[in-house]
PDB file of N, CA and C in Angstrom:
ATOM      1  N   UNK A   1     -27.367  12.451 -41.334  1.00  0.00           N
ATOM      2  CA  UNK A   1     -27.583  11.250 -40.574  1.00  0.00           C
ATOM      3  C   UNK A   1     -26.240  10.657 -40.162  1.00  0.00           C
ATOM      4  N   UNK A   2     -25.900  10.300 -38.787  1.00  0.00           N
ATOM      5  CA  UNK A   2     -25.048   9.572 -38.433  1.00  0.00           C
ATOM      6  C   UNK A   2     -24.996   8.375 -38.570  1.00  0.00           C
ATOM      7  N   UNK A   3     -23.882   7.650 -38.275  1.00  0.00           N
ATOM      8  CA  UNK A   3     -23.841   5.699 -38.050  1.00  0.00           C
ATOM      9  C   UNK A   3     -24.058   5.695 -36.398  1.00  0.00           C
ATOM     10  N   UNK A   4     -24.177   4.544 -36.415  1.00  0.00           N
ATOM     11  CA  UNK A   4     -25.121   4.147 -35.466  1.00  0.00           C
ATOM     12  C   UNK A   4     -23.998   3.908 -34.199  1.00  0.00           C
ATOM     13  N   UNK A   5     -24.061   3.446 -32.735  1.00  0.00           N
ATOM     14  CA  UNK A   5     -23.084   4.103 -31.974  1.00  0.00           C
ATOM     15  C   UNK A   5     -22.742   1.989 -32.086  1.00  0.00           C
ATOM     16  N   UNK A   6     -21.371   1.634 -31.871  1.00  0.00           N
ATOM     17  CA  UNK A   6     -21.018   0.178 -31.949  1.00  0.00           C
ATOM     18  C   UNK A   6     -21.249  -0.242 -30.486  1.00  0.00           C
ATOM     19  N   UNK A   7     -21.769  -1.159 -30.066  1.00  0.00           N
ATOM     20  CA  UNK A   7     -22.308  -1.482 -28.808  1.00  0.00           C
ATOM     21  C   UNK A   7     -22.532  -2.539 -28.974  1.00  0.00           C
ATOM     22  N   UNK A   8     -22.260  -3.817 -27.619  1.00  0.00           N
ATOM     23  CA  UNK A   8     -22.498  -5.153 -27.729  1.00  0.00           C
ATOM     24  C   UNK A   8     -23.200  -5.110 -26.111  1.00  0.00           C
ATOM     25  N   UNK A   9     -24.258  -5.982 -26.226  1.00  0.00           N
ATOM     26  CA  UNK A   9     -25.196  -6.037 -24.776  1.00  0.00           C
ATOM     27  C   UNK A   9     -24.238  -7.580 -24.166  1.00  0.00           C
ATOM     28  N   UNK A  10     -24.010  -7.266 -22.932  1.00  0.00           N
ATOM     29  CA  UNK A  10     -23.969  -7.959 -22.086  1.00  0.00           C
ATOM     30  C   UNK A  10     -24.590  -8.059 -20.714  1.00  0.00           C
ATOM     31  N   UNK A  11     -25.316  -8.771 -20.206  1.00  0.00           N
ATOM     32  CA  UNK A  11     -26.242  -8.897 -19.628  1.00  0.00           C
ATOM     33  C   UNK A  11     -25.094  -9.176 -18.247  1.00  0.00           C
ATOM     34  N   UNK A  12     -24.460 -10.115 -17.972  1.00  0.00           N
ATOM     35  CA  UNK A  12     -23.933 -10.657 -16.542  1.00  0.00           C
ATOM     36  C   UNK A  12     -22.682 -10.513 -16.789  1.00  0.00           C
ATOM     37  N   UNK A  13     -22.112  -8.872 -16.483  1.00  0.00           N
ATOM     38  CA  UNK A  13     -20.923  -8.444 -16.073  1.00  0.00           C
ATOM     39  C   UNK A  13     -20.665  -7.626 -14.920  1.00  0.00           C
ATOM     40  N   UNK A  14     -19.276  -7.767 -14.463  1.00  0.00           N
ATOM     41  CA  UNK A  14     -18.953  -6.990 -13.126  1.00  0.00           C
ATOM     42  C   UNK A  14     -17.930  -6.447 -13.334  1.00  0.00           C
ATOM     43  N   UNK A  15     -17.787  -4.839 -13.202  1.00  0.00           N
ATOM     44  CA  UNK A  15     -16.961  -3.667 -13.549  1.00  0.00           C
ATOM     45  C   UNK A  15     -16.182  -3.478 -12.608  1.00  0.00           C
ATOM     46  N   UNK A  16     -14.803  -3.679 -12.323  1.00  0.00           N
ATOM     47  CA  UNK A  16     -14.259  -3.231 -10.990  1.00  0.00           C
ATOM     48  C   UNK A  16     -13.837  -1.826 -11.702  1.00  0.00           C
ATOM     49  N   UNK A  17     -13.456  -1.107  -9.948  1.00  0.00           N
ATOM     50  CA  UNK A  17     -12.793   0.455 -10.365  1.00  0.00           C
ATOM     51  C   UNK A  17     -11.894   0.002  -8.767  1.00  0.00           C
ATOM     52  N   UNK A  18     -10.452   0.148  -9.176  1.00  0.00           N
ATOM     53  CA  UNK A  18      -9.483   0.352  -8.339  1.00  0.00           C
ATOM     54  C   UNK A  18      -8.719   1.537  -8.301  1.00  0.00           C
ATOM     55  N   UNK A  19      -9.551   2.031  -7.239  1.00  0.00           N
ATOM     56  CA  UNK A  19      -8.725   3.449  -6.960  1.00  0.00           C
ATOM     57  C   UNK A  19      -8.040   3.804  -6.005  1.00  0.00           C
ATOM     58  N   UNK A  20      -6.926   4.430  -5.677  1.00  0.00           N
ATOM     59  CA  UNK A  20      -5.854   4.287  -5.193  1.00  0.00           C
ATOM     60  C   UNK A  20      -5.981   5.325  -4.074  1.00  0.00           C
ATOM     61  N   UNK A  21      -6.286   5.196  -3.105  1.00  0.00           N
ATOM     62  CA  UNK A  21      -6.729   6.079  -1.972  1.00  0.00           C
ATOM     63  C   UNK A  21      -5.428   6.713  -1.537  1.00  0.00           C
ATOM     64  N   UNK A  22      -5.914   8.429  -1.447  1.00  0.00           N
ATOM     65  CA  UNK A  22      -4.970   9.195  -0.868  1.00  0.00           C
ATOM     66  C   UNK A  22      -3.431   9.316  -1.935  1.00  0.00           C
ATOM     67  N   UNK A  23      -3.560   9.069  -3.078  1.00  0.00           N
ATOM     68  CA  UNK A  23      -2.724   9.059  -4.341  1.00  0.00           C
ATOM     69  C   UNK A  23      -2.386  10.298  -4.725  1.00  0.00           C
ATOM     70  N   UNK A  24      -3.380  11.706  -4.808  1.00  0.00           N
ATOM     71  CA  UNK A  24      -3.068  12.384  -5.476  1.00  0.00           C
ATOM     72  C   UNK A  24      -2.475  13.541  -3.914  1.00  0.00           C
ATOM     73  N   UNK A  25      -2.398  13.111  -3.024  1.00  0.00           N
ATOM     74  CA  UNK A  25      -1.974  13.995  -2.120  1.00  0.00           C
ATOM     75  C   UNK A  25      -0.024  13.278  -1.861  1.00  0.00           C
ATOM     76  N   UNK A  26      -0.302  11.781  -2.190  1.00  0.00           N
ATOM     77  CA  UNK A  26       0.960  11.353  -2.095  1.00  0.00           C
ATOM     78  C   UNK A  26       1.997  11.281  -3.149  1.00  0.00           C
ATOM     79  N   UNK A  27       1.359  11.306  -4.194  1.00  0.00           N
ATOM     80  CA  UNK A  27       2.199  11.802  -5.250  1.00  0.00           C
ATOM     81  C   UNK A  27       2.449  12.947  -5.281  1.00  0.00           C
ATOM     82  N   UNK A  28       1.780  14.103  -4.910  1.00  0.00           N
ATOM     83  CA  UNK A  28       2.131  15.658  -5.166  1.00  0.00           C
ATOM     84  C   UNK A  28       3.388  15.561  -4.305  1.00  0.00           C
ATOM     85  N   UNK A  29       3.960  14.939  -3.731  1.00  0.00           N
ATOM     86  CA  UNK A  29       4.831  15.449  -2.294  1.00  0.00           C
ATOM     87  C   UNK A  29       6.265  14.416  -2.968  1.00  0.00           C
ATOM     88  N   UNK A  30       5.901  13.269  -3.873  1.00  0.00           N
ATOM     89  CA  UNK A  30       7.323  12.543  -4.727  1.00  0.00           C
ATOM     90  C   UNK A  30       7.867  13.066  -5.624  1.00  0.00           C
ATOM     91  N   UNK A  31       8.535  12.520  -6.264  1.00  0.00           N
ATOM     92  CA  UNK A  31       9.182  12.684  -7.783  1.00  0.00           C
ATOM     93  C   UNK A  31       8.469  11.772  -8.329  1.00  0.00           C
ATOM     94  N   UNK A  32       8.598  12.277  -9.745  1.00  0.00           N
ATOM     95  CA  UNK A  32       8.147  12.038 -10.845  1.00  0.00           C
ATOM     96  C   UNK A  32       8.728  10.363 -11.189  1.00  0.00           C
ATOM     97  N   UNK A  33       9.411   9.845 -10.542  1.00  0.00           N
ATOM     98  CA  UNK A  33       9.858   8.805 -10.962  1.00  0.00           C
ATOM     99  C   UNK A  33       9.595   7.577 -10.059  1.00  0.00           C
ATOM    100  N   UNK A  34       9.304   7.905  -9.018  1.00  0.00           N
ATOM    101  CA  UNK A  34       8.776   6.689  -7.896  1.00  0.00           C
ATOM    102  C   UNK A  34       7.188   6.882  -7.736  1.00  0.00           C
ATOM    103  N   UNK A  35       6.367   8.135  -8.451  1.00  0.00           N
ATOM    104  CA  UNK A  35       5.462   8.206  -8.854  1.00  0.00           C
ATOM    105  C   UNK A  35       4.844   6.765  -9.711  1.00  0.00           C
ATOM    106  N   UNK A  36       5.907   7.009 -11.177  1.00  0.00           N
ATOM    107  CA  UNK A  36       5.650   6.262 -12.043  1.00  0.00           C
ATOM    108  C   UNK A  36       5.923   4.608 -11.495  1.00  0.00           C
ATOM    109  N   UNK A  37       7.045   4.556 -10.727  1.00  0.00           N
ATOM    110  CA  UNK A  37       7.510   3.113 -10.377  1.00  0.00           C
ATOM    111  C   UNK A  37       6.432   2.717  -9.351  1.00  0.00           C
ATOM    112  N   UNK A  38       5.899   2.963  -8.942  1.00  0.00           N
ATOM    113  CA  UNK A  38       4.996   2.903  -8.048  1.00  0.00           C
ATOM    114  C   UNK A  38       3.548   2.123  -8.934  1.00  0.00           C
ATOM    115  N   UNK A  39       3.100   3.132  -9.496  1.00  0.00           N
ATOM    116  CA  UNK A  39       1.938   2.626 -10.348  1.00  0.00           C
ATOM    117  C   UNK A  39       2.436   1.337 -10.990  1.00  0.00           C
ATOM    118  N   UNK A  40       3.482   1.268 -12.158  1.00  0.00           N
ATOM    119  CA  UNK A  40       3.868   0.343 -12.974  1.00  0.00           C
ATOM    120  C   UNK A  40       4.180  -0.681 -11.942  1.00  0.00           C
ATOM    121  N   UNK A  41       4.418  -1.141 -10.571  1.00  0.00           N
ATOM    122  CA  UNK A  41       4.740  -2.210  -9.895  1.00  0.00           C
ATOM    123  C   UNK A  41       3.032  -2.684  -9.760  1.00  0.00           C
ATOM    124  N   UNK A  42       1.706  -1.547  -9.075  1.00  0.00           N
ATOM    125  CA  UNK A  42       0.572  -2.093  -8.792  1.00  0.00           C
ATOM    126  C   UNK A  42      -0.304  -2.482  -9.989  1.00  0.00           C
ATOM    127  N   UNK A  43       0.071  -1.932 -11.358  1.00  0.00           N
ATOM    128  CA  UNK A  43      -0.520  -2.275 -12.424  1.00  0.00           C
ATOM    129  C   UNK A  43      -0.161  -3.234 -13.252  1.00  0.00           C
ATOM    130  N   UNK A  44       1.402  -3.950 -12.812  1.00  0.00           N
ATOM    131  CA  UNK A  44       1.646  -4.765 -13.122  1.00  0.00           C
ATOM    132  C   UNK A  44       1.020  -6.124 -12.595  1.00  0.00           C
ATOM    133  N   UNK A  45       0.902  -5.699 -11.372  1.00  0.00           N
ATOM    134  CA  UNK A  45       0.126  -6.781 -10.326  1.00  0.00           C
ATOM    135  C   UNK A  45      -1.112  -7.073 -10.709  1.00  0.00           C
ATOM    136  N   UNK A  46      -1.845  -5.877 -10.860  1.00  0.00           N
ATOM    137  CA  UNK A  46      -3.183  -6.305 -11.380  1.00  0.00           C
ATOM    138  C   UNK A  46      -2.922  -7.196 -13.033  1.00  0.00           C
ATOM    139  N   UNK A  47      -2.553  -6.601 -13.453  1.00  0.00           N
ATOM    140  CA  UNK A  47      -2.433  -7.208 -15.428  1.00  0.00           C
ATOM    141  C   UNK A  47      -2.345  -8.535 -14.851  1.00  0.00           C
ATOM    142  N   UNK A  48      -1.653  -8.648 -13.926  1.00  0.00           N
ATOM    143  CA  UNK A  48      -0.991 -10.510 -13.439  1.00  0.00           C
ATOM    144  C   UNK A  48      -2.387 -11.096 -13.758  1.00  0.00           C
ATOM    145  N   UNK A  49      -2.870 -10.539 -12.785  1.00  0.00           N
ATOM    146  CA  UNK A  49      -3.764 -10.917 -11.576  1.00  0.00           C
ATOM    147  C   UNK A  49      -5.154 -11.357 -12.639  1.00  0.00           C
ATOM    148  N   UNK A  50      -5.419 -10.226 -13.504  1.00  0.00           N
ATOM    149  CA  UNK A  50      -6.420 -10.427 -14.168  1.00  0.00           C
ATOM    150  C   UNK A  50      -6.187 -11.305 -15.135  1.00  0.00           C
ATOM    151  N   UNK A  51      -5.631 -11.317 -15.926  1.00  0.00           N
ATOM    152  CA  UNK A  51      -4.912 -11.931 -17.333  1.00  0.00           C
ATOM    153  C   UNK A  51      -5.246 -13.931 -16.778  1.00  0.00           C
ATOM    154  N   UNK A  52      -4.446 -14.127 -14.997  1.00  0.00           N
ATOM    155  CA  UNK A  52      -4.450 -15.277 -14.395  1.00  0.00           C
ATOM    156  C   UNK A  52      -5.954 -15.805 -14.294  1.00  0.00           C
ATOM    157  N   UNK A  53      -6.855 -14.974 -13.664  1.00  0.00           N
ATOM    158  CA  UNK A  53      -8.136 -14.989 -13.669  1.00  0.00           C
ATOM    159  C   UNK A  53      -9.190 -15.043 -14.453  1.00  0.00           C
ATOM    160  N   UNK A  54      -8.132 -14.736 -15.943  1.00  0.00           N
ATOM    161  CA  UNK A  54      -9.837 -14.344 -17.106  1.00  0.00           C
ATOM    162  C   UNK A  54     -10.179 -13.008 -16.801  1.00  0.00           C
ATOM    163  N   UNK A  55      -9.841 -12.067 -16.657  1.00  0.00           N
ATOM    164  CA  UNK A  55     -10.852 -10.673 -16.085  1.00  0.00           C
ATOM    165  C   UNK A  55     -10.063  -9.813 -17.487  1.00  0.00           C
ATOM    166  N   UNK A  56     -11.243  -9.122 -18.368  1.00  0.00           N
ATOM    167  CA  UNK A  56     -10.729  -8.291 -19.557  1.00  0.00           C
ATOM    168  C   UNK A  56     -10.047  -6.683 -18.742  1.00  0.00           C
ATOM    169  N   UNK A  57      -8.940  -6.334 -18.965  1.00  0.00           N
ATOM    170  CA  UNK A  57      -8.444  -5.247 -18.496  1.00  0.00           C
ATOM    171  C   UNK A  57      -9.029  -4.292 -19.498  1.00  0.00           C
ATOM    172  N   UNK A  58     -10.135  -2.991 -18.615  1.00  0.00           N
ATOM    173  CA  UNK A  58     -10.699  -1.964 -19.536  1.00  0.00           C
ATOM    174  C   UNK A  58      -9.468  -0.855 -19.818  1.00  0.00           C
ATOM    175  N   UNK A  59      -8.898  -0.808 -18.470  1.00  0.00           N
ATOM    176  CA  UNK A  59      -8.356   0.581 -18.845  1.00  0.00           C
ATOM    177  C   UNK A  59      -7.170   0.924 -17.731  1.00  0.00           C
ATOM    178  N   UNK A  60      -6.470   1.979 -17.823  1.00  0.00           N
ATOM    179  CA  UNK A  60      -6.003   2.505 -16.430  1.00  0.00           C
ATOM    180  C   UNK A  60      -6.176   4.180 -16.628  1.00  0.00           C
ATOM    181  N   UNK A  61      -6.588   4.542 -16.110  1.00  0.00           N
ATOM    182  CA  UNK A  61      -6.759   6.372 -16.017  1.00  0.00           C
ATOM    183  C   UNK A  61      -6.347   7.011 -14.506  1.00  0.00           C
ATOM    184  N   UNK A  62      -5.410   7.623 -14.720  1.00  0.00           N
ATOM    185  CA  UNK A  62      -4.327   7.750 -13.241  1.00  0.00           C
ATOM    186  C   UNK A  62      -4.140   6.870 -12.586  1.00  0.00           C
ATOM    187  N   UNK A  63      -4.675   7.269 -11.523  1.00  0.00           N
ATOM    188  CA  UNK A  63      -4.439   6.213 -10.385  1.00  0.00           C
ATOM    189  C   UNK A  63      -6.313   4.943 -10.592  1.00  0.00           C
ATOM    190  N   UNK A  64      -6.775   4.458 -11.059  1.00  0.00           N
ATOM    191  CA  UNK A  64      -7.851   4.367 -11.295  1.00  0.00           C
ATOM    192  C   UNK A  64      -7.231   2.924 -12.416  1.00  0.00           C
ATOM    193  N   UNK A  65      -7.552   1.759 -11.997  1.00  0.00           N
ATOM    194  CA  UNK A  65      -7.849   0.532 -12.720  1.00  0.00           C
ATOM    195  C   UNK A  65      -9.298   0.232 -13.173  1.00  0.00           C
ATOM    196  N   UNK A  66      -9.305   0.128 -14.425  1.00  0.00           N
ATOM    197  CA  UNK A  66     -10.763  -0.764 -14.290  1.00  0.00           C
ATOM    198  C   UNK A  66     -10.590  -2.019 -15.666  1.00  0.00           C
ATOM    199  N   UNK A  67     -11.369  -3.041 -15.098  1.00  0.00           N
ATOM    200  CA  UNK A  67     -11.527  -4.513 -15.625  1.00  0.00           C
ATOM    201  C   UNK A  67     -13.119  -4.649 -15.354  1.00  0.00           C
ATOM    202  N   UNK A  68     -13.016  -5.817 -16.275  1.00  0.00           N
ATOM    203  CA  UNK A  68     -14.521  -6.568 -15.917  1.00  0.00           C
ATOM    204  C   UNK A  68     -14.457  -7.893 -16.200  1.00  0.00           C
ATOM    205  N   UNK A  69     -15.132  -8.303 -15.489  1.00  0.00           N
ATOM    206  CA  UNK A  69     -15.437  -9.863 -16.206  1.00  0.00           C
ATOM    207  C   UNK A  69     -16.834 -10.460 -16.448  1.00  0.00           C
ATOM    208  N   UNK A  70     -16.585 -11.069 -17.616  1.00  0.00           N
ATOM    209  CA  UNK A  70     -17.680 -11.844 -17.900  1.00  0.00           C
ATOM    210  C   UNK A  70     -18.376 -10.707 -18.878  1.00  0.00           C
ATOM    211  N   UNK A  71     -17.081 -10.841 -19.894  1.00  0.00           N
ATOM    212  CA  UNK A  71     -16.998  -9.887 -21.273  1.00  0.00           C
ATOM    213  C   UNK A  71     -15.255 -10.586 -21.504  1.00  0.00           C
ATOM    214  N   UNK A  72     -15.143  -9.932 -22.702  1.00  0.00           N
ATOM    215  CA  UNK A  72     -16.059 -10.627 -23.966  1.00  0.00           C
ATOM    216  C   UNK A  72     -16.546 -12.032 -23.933  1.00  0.00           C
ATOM    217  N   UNK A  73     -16.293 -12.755 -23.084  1.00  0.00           N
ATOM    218  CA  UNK A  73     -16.386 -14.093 -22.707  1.00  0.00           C
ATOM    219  C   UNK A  73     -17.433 -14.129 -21.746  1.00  0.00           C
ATOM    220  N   UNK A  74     -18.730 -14.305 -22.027  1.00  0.00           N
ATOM    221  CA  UNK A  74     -19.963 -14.156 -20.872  1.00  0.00           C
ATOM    222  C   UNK A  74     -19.435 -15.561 -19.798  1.00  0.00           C
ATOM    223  N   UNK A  75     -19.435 -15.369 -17.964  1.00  0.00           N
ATOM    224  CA  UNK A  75     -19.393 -16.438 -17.931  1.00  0.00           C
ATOM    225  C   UNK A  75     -20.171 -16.360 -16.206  1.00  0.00           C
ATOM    226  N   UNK A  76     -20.892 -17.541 -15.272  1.00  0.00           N
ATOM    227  CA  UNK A  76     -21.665 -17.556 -14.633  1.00  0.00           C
ATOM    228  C   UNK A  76     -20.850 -16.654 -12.966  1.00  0.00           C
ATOM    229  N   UNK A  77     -19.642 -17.084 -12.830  1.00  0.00           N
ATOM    230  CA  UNK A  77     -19.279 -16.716 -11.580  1.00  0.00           C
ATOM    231  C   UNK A  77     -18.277 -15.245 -12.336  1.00  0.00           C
ATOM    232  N   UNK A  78     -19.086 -14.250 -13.036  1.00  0.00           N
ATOM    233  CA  UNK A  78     -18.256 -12.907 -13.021  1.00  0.00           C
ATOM    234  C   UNK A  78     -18.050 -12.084 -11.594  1.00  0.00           C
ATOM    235  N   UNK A  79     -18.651 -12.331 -10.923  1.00  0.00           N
ATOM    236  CA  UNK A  79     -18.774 -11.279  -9.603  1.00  0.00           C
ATOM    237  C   UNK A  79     -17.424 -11.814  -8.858  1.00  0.00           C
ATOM    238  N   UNK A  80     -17.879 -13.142  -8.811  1.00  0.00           N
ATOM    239  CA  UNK A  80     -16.796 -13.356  -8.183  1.00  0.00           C
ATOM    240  C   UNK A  80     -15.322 -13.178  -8.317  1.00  0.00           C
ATOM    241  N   UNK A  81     -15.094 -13.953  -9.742  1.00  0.00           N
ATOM    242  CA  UNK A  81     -13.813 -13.665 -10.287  1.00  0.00           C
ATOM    243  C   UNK A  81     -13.268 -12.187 -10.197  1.00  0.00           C
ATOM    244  N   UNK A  82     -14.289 -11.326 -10.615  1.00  0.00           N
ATOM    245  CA  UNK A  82     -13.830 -10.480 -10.455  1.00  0.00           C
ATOM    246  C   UNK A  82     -13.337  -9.926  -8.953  1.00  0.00           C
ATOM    247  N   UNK A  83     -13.400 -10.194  -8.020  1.00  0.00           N
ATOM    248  CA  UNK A  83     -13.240  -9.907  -6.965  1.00  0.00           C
ATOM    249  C   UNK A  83     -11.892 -10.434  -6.305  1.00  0.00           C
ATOM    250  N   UNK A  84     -11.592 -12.005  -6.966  1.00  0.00           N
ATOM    251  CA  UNK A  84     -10.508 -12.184  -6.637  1.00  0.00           C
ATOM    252  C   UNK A  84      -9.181 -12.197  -7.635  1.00  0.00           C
ATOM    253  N   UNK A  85      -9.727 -11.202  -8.617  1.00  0.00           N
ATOM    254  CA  UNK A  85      -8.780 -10.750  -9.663  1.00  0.00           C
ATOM    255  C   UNK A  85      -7.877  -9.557  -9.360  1.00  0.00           C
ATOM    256  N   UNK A  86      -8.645  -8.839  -8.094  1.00  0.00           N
ATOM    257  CA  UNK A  86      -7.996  -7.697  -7.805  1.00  0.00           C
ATOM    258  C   UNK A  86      -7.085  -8.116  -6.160  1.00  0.00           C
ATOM    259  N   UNK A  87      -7.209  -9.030  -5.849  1.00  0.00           N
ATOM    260  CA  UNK A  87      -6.543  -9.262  -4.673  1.00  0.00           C
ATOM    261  C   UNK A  87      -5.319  -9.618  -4.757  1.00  0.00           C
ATOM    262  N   UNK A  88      -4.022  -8.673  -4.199  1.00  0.00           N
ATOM    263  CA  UNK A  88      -2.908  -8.736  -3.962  1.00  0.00           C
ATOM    264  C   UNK A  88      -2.444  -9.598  -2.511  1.00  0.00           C
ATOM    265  N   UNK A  89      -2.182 -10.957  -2.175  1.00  0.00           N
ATOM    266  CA  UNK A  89      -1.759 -11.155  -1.185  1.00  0.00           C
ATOM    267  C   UNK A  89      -0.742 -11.189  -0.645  1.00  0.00           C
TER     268      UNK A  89
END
């Protein structure tokens, strides 16, 4: 018998996925180092961005951000926030 899988229900959350269009054709053609400076400038932006907003940062997997809001902190306008958590102006 296994343990049981750890899971918390949240009912009113919004998952962004920021993915970085045309990334893996434009990185194949850089160096390895404006690769990295590159990401670490737009992921810095987002961390800003979300952290400013309330939005929980899930993850980064390549070129690929994802956050949500309205976790762990349930709250009524997640859609939104989340939407203007990812906007760079």
């Amino acid at each position: 018998m296994g343990t049981a899988p750890l899971a918390d229900l949240f009912p009113s959350v919004t998952v962004v996925f920021a993915d970085l269009v045309g990334f893996t054709a434009w990185s194949s053609a850089r160096e390895p180092h404006r690769v990295f400076t590159l990401l670490e400038t737009i992921y810095g932006a987002f961390d800003k961005l979300a952290y400013h907003h309330g939005v929980f940062k899930v993850e980064t997997v390549g070129d690929c951000y994802v956050a949500a809001a309205g976790l762990p902190e349930p709250r009524d306008d997640h859609a939104v926030v989340a939407c203007r958590s990812l906007v760079i102006a």
